[in-house]
Protein backbone atom coordinates (compact mmCIF):
# COMPACT_ATOMS: atom_id res chain seq x y z
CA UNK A 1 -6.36 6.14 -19.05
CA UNK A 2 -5.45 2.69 -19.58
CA UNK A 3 -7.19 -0.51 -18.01
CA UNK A 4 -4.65 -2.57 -15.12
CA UNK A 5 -5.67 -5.89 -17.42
CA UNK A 6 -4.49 -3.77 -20.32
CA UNK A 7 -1.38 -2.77 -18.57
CA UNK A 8 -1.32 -6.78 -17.65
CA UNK A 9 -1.75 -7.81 -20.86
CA UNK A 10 1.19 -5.63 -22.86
CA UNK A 11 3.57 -6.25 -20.04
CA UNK A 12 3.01 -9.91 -20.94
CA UNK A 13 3.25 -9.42 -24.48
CA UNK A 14 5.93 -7.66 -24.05
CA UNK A 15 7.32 -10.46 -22.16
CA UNK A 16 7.31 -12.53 -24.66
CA UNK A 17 8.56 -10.52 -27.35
CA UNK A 18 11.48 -10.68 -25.20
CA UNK A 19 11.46 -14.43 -24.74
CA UNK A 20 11.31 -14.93 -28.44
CA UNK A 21 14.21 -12.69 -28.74
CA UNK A 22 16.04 -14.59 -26.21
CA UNK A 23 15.09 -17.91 -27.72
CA UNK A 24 16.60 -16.29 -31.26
CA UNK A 25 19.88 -15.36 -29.52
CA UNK A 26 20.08 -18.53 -27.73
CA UNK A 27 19.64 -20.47 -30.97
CA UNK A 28 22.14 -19.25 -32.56
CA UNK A 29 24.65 -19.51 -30.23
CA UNK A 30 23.55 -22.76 -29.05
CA UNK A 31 24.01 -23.52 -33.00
CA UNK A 32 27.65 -21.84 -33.40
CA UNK A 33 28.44 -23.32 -29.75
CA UNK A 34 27.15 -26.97 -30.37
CA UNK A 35 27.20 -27.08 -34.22
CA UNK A 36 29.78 -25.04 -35.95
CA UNK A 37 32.39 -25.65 -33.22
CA UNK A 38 31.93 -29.07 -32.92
CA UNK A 39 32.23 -29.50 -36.68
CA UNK A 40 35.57 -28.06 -36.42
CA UNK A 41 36.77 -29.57 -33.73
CA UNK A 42 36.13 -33.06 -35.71
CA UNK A 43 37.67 -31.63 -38.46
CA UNK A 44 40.98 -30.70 -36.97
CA UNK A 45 40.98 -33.92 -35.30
CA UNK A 46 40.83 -35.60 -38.12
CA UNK A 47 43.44 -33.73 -39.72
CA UNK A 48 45.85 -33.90 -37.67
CA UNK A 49 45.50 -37.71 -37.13
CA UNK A 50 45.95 -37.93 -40.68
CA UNK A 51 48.76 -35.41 -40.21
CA UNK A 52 50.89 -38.18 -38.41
CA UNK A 53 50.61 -40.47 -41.33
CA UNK A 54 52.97 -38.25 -43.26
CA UNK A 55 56.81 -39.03 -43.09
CA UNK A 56 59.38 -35.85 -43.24
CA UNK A 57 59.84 -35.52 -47.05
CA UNK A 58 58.10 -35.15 -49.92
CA UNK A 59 54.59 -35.56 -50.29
CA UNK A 60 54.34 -38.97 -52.08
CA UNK A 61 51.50 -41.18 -54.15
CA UNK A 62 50.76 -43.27 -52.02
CA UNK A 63 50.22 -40.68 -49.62
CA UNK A 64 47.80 -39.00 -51.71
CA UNK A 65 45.76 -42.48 -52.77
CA UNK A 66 45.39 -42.90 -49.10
CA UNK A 67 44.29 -39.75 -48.14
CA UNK A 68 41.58 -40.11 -50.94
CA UNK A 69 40.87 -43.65 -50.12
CA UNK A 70 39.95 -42.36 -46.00
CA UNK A 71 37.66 -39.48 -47.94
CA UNK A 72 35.71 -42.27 -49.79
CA UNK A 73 34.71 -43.63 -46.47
CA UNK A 74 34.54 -40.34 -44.00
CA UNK A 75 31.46 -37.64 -44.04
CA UNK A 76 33.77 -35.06 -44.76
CA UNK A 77 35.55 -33.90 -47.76
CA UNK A 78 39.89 -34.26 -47.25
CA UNK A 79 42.31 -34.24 -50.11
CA UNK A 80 46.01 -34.35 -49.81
CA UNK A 81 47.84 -31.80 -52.67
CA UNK A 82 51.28 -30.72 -52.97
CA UNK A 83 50.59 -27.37 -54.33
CA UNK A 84 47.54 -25.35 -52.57
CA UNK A 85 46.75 -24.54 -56.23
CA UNK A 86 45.84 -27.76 -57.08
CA UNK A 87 42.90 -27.46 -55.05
CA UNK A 88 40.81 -26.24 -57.94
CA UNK A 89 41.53 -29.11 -59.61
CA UNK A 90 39.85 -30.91 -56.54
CA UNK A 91 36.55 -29.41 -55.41
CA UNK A 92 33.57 -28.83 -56.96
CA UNK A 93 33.62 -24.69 -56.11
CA UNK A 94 36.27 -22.04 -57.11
CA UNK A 95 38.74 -21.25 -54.68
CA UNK A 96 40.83 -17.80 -54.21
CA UNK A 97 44.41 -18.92 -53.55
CA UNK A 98 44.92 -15.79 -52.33
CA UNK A 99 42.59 -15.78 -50.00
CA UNK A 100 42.70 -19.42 -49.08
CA UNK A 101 46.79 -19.08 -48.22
CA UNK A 102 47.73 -15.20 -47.60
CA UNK A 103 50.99 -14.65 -46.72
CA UNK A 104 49.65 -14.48 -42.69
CA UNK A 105 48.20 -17.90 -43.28
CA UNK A 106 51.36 -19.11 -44.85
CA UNK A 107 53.47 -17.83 -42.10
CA UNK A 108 50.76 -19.92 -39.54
CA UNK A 109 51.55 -23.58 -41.93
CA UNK A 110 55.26 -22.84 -42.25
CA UNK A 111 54.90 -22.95 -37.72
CA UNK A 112 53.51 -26.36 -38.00
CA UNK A 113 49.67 -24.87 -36.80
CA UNK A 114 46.72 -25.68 -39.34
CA UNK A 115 44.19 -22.63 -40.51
CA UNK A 116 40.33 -22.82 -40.61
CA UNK A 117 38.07 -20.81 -42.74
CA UNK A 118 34.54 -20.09 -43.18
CA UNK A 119 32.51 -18.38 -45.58
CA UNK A 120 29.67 -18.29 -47.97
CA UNK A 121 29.87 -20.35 -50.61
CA UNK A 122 27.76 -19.79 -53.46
CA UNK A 123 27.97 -23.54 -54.91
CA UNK A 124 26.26 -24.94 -51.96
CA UNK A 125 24.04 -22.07 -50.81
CA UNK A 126 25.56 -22.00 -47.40
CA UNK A 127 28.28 -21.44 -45.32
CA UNK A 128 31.53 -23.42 -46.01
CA UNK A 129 34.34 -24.24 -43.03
CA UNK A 130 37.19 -25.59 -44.55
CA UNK A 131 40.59 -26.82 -42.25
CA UNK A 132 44.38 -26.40 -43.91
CA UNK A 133 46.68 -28.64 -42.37
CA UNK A 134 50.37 -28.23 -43.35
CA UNK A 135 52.79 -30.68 -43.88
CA UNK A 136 56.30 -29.18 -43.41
CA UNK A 137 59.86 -30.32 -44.15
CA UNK A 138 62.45 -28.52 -42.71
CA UNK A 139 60.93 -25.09 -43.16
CA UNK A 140 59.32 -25.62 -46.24
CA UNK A 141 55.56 -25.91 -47.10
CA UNK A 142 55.78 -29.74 -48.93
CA UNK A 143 51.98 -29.77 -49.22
CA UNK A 144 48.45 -29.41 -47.17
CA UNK A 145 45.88 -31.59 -46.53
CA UNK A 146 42.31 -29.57 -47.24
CA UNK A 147 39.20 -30.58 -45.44
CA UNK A 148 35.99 -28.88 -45.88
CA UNK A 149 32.39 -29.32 -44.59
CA UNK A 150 29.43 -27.75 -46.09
CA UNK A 151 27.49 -26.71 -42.88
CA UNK A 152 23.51 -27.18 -42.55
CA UNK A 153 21.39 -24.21 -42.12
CA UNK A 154 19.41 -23.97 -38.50
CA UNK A 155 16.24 -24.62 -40.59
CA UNK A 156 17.33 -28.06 -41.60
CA UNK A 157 18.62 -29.41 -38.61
CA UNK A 158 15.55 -28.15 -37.01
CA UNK A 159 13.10 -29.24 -40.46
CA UNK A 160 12.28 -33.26 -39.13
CA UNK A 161 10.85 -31.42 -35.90
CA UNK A 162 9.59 -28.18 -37.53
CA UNK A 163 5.97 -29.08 -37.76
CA UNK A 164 5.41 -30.15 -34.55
CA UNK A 165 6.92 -27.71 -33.00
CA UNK A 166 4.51 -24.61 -34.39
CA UNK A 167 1.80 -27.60 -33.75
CA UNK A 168 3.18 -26.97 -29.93
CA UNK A 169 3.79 -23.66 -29.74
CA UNK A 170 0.18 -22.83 -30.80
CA UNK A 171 -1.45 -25.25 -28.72
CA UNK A 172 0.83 -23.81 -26.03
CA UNK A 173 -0.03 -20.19 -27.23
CA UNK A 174 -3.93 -20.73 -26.81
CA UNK A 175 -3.20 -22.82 -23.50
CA UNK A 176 -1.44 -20.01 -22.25
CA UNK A 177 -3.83 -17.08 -23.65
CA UNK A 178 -6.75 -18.92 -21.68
CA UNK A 179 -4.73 -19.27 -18.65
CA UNK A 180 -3.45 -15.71 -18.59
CA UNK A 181 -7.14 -14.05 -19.57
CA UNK A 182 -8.28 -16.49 -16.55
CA UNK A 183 -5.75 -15.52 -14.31
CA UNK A 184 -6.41 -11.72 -14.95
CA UNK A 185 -9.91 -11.67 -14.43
CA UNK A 186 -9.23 -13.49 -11.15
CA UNK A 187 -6.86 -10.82 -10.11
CA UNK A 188 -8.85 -8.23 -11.19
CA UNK A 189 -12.25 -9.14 -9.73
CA UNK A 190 -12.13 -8.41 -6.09
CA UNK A 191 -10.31 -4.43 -8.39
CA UNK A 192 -13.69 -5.18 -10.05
CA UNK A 193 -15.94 -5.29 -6.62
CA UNK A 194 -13.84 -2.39 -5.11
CA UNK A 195 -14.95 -0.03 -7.79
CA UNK A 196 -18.25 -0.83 -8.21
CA UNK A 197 -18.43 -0.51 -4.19
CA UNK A 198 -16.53 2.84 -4.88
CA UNK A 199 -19.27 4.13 -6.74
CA UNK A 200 -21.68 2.90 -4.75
CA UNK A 201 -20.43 4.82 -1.52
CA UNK A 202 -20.01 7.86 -4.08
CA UNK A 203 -23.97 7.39 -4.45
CA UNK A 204 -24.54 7.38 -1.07
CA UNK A 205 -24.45 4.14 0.17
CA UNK A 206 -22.75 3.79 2.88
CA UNK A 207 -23.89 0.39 3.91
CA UNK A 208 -21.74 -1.26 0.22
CA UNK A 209 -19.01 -3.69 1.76
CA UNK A 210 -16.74 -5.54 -0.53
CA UNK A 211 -15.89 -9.56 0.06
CA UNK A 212 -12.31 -10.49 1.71
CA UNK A 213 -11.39 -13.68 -0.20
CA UNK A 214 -7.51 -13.14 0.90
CA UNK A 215 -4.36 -12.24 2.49
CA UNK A 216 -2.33 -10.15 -0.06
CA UNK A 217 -2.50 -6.81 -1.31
CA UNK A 218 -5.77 -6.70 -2.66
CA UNK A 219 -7.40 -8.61 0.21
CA UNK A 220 -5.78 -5.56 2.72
CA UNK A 221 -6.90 -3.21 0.56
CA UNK A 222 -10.76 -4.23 0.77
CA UNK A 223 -10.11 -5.05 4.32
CA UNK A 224 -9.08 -1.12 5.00
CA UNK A 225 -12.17 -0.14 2.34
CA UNK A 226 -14.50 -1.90 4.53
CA UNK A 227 -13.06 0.02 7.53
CA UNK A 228 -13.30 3.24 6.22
CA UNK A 229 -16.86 2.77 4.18
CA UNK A 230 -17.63 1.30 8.28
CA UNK A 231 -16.16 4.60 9.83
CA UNK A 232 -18.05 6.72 6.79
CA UNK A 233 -21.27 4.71 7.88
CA UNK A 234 -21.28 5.51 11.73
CA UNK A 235 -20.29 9.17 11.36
CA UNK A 236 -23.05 9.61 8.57
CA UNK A 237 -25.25 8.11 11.21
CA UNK A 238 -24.22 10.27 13.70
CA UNK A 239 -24.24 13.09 11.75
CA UNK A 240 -28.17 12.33 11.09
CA UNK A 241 -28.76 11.81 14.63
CA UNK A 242 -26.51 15.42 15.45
CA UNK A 243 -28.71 17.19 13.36
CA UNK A 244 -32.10 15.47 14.37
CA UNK A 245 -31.62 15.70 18.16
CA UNK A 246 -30.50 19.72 17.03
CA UNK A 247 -33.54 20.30 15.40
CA UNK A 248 -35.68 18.40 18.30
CA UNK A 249 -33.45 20.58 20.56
CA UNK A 250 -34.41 23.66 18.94
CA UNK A 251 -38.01 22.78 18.75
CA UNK A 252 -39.26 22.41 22.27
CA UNK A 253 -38.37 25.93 23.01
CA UNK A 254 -39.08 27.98 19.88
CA UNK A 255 -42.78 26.38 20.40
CA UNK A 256 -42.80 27.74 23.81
CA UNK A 257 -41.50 31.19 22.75
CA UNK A 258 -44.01 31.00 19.86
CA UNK A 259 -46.75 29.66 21.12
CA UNK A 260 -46.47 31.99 24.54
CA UNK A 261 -45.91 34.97 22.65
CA UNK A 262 -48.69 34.68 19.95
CA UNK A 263 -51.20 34.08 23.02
CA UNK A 264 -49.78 37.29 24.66
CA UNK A 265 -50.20 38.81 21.53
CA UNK A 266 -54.07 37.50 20.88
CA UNK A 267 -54.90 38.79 24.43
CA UNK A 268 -55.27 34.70 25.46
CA UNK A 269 -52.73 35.84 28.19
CA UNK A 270 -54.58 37.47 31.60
CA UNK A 271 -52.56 40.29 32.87
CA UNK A 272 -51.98 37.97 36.48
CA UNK A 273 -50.19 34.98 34.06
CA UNK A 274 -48.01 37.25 31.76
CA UNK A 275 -45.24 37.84 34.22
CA UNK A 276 -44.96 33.93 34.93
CA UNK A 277 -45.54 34.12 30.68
CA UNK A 278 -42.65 36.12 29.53
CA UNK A 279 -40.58 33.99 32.70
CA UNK A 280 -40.92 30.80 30.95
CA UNK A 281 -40.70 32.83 27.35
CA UNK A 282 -37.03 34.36 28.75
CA UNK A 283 -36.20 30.85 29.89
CA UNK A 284 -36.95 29.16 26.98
CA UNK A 285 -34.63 31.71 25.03
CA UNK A 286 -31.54 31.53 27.45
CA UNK A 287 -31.76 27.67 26.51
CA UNK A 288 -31.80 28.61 23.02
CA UNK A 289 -29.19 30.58 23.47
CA UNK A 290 -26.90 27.86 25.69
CA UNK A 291 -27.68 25.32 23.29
CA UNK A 292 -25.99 27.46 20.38
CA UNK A 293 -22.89 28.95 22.32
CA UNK A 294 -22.30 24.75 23.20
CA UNK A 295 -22.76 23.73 19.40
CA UNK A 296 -20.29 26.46 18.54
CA UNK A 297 -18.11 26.22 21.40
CA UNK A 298 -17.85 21.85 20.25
CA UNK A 299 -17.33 23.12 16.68
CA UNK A 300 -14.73 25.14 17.66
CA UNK A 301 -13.41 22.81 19.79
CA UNK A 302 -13.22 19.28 17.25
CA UNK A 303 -11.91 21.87 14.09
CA UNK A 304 -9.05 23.32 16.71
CA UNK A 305 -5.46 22.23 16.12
CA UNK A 306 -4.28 20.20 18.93
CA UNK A 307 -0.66 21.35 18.96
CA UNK A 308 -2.35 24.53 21.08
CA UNK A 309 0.04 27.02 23.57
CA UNK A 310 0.33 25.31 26.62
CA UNK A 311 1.75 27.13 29.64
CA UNK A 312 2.47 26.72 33.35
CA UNK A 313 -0.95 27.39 35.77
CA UNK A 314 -1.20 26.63 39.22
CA UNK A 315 -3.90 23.65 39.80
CA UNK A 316 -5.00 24.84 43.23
CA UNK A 317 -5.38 28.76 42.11
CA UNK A 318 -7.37 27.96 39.20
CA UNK A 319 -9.93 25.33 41.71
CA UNK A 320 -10.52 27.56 44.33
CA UNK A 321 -11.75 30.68 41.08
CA UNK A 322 -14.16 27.87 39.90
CA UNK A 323 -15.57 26.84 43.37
CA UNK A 324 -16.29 30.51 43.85
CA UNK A 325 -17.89 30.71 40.76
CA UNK A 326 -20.22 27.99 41.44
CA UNK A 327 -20.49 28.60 44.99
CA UNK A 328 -24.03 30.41 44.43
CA UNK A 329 -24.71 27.43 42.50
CA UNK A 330 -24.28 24.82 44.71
CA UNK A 331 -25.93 27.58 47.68
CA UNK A 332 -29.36 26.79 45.92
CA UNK A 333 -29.18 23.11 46.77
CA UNK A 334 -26.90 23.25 50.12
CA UNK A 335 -24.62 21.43 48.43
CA UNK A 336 -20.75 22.32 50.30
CA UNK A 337 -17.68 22.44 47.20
CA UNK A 338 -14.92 21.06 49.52
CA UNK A 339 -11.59 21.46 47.77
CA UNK A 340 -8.31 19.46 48.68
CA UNK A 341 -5.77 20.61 46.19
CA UNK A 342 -1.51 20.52 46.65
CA UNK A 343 -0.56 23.84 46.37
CA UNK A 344 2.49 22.56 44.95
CA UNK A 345 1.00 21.33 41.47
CA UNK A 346 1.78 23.60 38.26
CA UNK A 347 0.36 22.17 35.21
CA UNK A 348 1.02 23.13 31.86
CA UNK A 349 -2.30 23.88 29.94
CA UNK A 350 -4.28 26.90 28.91
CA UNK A 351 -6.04 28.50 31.99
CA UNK A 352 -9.63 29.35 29.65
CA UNK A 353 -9.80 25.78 28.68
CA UNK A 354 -8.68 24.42 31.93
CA UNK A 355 -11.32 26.53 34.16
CA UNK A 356 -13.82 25.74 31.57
CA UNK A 357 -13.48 21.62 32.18
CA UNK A 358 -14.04 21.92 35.91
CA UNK A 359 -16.93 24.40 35.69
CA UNK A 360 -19.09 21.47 33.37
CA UNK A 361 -18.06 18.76 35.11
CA UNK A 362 -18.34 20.59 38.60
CA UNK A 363 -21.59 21.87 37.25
CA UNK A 364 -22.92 18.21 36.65
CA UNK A 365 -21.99 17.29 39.89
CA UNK A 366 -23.98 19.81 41.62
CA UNK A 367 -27.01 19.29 39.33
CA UNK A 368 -27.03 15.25 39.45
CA UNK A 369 -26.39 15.74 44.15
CA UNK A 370 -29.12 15.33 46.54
CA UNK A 371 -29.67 18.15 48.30
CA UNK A 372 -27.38 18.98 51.80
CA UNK A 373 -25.08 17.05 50.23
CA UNK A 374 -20.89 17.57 49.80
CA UNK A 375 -19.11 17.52 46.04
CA UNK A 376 -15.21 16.78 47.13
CA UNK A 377 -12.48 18.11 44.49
CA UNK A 378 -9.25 16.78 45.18
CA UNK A 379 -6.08 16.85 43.13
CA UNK A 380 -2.66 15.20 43.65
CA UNK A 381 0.36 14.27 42.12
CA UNK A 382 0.37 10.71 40.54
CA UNK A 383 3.00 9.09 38.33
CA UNK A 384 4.64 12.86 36.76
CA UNK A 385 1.05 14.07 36.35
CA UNK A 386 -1.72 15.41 38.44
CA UNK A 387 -5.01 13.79 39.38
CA UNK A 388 -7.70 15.73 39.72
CA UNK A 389 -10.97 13.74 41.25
CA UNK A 390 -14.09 15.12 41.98
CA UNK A 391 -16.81 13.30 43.52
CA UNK A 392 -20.55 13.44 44.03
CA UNK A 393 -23.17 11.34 46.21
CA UNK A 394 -25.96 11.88 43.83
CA UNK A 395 -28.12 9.73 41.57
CA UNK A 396 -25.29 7.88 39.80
CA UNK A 397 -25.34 7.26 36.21
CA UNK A 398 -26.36 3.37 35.34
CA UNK A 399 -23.87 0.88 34.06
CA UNK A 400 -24.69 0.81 30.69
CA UNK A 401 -25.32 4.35 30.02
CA UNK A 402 -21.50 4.96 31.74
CA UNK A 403 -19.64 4.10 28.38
CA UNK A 404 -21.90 6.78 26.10
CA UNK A 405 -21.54 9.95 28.30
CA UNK A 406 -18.95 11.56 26.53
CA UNK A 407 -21.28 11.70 23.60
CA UNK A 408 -22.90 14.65 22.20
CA UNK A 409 -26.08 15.46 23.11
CA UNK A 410 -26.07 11.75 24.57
CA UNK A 411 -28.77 12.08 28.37
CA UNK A 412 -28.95 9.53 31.01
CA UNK A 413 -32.20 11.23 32.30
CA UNK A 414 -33.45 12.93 29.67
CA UNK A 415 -36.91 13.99 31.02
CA UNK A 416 -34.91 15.31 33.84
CA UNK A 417 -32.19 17.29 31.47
CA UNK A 418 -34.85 19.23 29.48
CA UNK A 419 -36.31 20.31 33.15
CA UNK A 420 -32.70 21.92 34.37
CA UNK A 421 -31.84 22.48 30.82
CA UNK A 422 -29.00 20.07 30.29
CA UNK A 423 -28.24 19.83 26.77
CA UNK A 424 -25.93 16.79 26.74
CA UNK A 425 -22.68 17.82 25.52
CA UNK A 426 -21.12 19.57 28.63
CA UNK A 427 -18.94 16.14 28.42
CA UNK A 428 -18.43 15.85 24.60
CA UNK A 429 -16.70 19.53 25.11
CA UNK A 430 -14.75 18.32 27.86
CA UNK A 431 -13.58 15.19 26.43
CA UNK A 432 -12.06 17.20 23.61
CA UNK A 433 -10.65 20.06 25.40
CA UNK A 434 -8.68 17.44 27.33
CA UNK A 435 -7.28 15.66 24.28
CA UNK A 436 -6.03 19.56 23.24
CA UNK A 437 -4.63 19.58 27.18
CA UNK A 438 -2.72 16.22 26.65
CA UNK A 439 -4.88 14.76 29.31
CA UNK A 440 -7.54 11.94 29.49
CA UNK A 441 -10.97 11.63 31.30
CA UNK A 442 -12.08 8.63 33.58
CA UNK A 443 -15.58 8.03 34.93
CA UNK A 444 -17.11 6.03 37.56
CA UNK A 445 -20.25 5.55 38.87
CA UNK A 446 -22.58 3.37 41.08
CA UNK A 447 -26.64 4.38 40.85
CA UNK A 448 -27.43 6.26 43.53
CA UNK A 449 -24.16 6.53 45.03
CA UNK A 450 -22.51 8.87 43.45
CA UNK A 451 -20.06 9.51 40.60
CA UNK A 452 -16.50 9.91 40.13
CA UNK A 453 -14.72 11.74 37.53
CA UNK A 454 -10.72 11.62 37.65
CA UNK A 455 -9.04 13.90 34.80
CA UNK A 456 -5.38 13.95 34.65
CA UNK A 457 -2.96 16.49 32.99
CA UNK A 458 0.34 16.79 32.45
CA UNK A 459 2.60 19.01 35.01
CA UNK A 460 5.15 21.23 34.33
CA UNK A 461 8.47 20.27 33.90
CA UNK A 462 11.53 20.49 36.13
């Protein structure tokens, strides 16, 4: 797989292979255009100024002396001849009559319009433009007047300047190379730092972060690198934490189990302590056994699709079944479950995921209440959705604990959570069994006050 500075490199290479083509093309046009043309154009000029000189007749003498006399003074070659075969006679360099004057060519003098040639000529090494201009009488071809011009090759109109200019294009060339291998390997550094970072994070470093020197492509791209190796960082954090607090979790009550049951077993036990024993043995397994059913149920839960059936409940059925299920609950603390619902709400959502979400956070607020105290569940109809807002007058939860709630495993009290057996992620379960519902959680609090959760969800449509 090829390097980008090797791709950079042949796409500039081939670049100027291009541009030297270009430059070939252009010279030679730029040679026919400005050279060759112009040449002729003098030379039919010229012709045809001498053309007037000629009086309808024959072609005379004097004439022909000064037709030769202008050629000893002019930079191109002219004679004046009566008969086109006289030519050879003239120049220094064989000429085909035929070829020179075909009958189409003849045709073209007899009109009055001149002919131009050119061709290789061996004599001079080079290519030869020649102009024929007639001179006519009456219809009849009295004699010509030949100029020809042996034309300079590209390499000697360019030869006074031919030196310097490779001495320029090389300096150019290595001016260039260094410029272009600099530019590269300033393009392709912060490519350079993104890899090695790349590998880095591949290693397990999670902490690598790559410099943002600027605003293009490149710079967005390390920008959105750092983002995600940031993101990769906290949830690899997390994930340590997740497992750690699990295993801590875990611990406290497999000691008890274990350390209870091996003194049972060693006779440590006296028969009037084993039934408290294998109490605090079964209780320390049913918290076992909550704590797995949550981390399953929040597995579940964040692998789920989100795009889940949703389909129309009635609100105030579904919070009267939950306050009777935690009726007996809320009994052991004479705590009253008053519930002010509009009959008239129907919700779309899934009724097991629904009554789940008000049994935790009902649950909490009966745990977190001072005893003889009320828990008020109310739920109306706000902006095309329902608001559902239940309220304690317990302990609160402190200001800067309020923002971390929803976290798992995540306790406010935590000395008081292991003693009712709270396990922190009643509200990590709820928070994403609302995002399935469409709907969105809000907390408030005020220590010992009392807190206030409001969840809303969408209702059913007309």
């Amino acid at each position: 797989m090829k390097k980008i500075a090797t791709r950079i490199w042949l796409l500039i290479f081939a670049f100027l292979i291009i541009t030297v083509v270009f430059m070939y093309v252009l010279t030679n046009f730029l040679y026919q255009r400005l050279y060759v043309q112009d040449t002729e154009e003098t030379m039919v000029e010229v012709g045809l100024k001498l053309q007037t000189m000629y009086n309808n007749g024959k072609v005379t003498d004097e004439f022909i002396a000064d037709i030769e006399q202008f050629n000893d003074y002019s930079n191109l070659n002219i004679f004046a001849v009566r008969n086109p075969r006289e030519l050879s006679a003239c120049v220094p360099f064989d000429i085909d009559y035929e070829t020179l004057i075909g009958p189409e060519e003849r045709q073209k003098l007899l009109s009055g319009k001149y002919v131009q040639k050119i061709g290789y000529e061996p004599r001079f090494d080079r290519q030869l433009i020649s102009v024929v201009i007639p001179l006519v009488d009456q219809n009849r071809l009295e004699g010509i007047i030949y100029i020809y011009f042996p034309l300079a090759k590209i390499s000697e109109l360019a030869n006074s300047g031919v030196i310097l200019l490779f001495i320029s294009a090389f300096i150019f060339l290595v001016v260039a190379s260094y410029l272009i291998y600099k530019g590269i390997r300033h393009i392709m550094r912060p490519l350079n730092d993104l890899q090695r970072a790349v590998e880095q994070m591949s290693h397990g470093n999670y902490e690598t972060r790559v410099p943002v020197n600027s605003r293009d492509e490149i710079g967005k791209l390390s920008s959105t690198f750092n983002k995600m190796a940031e993101s990769i960082q906290l949830e690899d954090e997390a994930q340590k934490t997740f497992l750690a607090t699990v295993s801590h979790e875990l611990r406290t009550p497999i000691s008890y189990v274990k350390g209870y049951s091996e003194a049972m077993q060693n006779g440590i036990i006296t028969e009037s302590q084993k039934e408290e024993t294998i109490q605090l043995i079964v209780r320390e397994a049913n918290r076992m056994e909550r704590l797995t059913n949550e981390l399953l149920q929040l597995a579940r839960t964040e692998n789920e699709q989100t795009d889940i059936a949703l389909y129309p409940i009635p609100l105030g059925e579904t919070l009267r079944e939950v306050q009777k299920i935690l009726t007996h609950q809320a009994d052991k603390k004479n705590i009253t479950l008053h519930v002010d619902v509009d009959d008239a709400l129907i919700i779309e959502a899934d009724e097991v995921k629904l009554k789940q979400i008000f049994i935790n956070i009902i649950e909490n607020a009966i745990n977190y209440s001072y005893e003889n105290s009320i828990v008020e569940i109310v739920a109306v109809e706000k902006t095309g959705s329902a608001l559902i807002t239940i309220k304690d007058y317990g302990i609160g939860i402190p200001s800067e604990d309020l923002a971390h709630v929803t976290e798992r495993f995540y306790r406010v009290n935590k000395a008081r959570s292991r003693a009712d057996g709270g396990s922190g992620l009643g509200l990590s379960i709820v928070e994403q069994l609302l995002k399935q519902l469409q709907g969105s959680l809000e907390i408030e609090s005020v220590v010992e006050k009392g807190t206030t959760v409001k969840i809303q969800l969408p209702l059913m449509e007309d």
